[in-house]
C-alpha atoms as a PDB file:
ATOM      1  CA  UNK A   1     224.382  62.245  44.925  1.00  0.00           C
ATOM      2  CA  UNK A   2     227.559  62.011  46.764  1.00  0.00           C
ATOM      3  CA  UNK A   3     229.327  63.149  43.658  1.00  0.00           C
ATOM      4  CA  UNK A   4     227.376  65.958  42.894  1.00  0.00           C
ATOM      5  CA  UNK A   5     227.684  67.076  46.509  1.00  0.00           C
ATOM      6  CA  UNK A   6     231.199  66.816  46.441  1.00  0.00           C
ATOM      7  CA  UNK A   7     231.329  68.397  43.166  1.00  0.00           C
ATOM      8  CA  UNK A   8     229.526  71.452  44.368  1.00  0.00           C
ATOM      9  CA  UNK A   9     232.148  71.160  47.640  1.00  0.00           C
ATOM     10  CA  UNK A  10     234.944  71.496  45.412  1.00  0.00           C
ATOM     11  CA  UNK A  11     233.586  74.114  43.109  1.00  0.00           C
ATOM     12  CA  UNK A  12     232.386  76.211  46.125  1.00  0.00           C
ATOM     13  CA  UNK A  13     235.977  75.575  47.750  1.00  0.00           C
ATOM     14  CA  UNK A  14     237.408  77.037  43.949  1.00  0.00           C
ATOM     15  CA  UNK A  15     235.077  79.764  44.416  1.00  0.00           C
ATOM     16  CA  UNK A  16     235.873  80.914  47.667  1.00  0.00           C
ATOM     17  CA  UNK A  17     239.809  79.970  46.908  1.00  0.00           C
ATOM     18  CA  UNK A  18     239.128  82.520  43.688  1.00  0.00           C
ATOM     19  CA  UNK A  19     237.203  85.041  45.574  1.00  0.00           C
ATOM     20  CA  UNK A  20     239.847  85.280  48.804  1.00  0.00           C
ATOM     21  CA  UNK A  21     242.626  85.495  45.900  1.00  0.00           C
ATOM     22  CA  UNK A  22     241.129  88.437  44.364  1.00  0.00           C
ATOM     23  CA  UNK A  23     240.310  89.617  48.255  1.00  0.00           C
ATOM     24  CA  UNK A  24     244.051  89.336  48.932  1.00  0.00           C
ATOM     25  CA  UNK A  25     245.213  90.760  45.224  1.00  0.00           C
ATOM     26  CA  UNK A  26     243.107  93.854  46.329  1.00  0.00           C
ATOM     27  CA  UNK A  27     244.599  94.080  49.555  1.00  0.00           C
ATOM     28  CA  UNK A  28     248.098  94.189  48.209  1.00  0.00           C
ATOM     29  CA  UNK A  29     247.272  97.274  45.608  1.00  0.00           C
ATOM     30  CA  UNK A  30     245.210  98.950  48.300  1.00  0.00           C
ATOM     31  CA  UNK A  31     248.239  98.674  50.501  1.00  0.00           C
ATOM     32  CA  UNK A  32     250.876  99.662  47.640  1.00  0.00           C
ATOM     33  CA  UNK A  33     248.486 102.588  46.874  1.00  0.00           C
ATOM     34  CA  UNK A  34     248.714 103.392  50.852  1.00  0.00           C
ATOM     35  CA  UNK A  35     252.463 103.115  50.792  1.00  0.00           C
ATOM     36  CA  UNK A  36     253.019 105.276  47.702  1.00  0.00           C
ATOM     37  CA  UNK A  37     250.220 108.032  49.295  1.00  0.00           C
ATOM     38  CA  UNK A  38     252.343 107.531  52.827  1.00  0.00           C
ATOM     39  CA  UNK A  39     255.639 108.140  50.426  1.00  0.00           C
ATOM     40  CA  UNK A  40     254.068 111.186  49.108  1.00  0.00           C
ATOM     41  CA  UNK A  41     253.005 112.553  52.050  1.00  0.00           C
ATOM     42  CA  UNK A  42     256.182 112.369  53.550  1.00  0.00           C
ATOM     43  CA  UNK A  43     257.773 113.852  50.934  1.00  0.00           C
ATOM     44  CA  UNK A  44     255.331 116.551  51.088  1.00  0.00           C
ATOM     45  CA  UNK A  45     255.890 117.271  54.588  1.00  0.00           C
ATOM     46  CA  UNK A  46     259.747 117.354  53.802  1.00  0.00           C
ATOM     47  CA  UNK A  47     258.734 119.578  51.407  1.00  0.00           C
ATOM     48  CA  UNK A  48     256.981 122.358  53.674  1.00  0.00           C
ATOM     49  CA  UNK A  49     259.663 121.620  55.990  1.00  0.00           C
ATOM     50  CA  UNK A  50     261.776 123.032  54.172  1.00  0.00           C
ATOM     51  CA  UNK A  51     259.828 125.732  52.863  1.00  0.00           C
ATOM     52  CA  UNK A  52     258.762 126.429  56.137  1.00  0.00           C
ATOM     53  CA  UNK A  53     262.657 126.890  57.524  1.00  0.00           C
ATOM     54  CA  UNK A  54     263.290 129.079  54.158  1.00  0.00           C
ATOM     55  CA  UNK A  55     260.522 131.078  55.019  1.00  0.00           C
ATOM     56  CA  UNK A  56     261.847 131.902  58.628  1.00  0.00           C
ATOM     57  CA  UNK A  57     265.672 132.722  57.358  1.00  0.00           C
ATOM     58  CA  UNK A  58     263.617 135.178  54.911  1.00  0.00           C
ATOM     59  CA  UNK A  59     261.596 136.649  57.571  1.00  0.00           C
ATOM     60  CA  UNK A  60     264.656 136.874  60.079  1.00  0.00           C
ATOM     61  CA  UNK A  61     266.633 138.111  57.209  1.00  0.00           C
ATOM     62  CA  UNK A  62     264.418 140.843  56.554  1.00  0.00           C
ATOM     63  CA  UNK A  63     263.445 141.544  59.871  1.00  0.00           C
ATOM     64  CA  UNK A  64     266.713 142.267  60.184  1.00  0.00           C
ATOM     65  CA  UNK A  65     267.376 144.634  57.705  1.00  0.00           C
ATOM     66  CA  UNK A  66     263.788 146.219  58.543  1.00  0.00           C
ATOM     67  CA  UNK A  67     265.925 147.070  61.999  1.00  0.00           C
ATOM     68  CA  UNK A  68     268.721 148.244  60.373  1.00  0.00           C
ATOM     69  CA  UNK A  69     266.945 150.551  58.161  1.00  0.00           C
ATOM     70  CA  UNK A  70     264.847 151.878  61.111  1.00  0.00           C
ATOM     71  CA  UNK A  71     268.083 152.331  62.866  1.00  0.00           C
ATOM     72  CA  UNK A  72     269.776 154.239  59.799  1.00  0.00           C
ATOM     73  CA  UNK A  73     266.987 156.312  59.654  1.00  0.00           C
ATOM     74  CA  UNK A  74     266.544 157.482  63.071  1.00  0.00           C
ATOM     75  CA  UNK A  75     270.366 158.513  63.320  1.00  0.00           C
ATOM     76  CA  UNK A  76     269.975 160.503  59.775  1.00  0.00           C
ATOM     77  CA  UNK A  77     266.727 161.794  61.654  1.00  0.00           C
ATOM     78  CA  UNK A  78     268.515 162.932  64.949  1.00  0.00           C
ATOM     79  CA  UNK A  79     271.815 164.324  62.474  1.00  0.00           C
ATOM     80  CA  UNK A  80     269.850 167.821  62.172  1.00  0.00           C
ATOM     81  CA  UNK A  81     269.601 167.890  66.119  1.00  0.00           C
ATOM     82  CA  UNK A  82     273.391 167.463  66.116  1.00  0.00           C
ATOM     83  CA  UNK A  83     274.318 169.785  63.940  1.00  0.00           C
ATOM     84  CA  UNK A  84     272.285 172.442  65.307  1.00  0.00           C
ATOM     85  CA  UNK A  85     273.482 171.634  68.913  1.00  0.00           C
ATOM     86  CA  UNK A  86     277.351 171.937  67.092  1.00  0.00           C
ATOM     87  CA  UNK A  87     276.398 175.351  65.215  1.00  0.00           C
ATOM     88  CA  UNK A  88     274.969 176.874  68.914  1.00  0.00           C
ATOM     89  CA  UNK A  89     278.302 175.870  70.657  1.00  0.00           C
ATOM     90  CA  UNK A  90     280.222 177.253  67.566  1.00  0.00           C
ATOM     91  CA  UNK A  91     278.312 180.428  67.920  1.00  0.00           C
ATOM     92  CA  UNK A  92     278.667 180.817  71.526  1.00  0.00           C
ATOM     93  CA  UNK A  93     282.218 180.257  71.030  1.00  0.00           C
ATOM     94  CA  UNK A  94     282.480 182.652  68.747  1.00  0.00           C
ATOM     95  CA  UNK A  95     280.849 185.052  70.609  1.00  0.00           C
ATOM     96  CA  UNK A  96     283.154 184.922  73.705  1.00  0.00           C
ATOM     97  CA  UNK A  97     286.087 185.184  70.690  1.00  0.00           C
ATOM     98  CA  UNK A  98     284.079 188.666  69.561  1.00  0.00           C
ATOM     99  CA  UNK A  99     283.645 189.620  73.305  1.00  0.00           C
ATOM    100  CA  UNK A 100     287.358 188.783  73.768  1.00  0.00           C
ATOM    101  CA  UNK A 101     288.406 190.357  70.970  1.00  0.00           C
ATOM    102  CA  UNK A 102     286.442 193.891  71.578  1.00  0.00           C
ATOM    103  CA  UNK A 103     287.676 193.660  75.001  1.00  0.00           C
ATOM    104  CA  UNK A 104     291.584 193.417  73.229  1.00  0.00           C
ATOM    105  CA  UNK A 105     291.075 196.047  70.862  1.00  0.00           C
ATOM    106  CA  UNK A 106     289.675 198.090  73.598  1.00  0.00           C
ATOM    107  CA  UNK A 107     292.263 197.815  76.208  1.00  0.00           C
ATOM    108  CA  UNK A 108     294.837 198.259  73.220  1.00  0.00           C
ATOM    109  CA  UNK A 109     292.711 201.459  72.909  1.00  0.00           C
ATOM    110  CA  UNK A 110     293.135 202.327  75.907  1.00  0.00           C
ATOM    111  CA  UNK A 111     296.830 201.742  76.426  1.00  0.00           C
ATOM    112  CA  UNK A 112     297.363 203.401  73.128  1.00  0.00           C
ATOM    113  CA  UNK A 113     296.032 206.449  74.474  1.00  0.00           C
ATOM    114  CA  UNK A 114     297.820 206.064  77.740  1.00  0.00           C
ATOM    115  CA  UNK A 115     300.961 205.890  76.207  1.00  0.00           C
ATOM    116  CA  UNK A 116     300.058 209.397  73.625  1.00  0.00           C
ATOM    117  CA  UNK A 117     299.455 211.309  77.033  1.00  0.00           C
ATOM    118  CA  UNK A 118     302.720 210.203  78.720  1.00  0.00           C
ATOM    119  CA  UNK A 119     304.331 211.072  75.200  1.00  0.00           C
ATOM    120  CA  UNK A 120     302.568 214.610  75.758  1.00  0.00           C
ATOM    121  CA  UNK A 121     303.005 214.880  79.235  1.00  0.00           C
ATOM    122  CA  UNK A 122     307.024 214.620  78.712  1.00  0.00           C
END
């Protein structure tokens, strides 16, 4: 009886020996397949990292020619105002030239007639 209980030791001890093998072989795959998903992940996350930076430069990029464009426009927009502030100072001006000019051609008038009536009057 002692052999068969020692038998059944031994092939119980196998058993366990096979099953805690098997335990351990699916332990080590399990923790590959959790290093190769960690791997991945990272890489993933490197990945959006980088998409994520990208993504700002764009935006900032943009934003900034959005500004620029606002910027361009809104001096073409106030260009009108300019001008027509230029044209009413150019028309002012020339109507003190006008003024100043009647007031010339007046006074050359005038002295022109001043000088035919001393011509008469000698």
């Amino acid at each position: 009886m002692r052999g068969r209980a020692e038998k059944r030791r031994a092939e119980a001890a196998k058993a366990a020996r096979a099953a805690t093998e098997a335990a351990a072989r699916r332990t080590l795959k399990a923790e590959r397949r959790t290093a190769s998903a960690e791997e991945a992940a990272d890489l993933a996350i490197a990945q959006l990292d980088g998409a994520k930076h990208r993504f700002a430069e764009d935006t900032d990029k943009i934003r900034q020619e959005s500004a620029q464009q606002v910027a361009d426009v809104e001096f073409v927009r106030a260009e009108p105002g300019r001008y027509r502030e230029r044209v009413a100072q150019l028309e002012e001006r020339l109507d003190t030239v006008r003024e100043e000019a009647d007031a010339a051609r007046r006074e050359r008038g005038e002295l022109a007639q001043q000088a035919e009536q001393h011509r008469c009057a000698l």
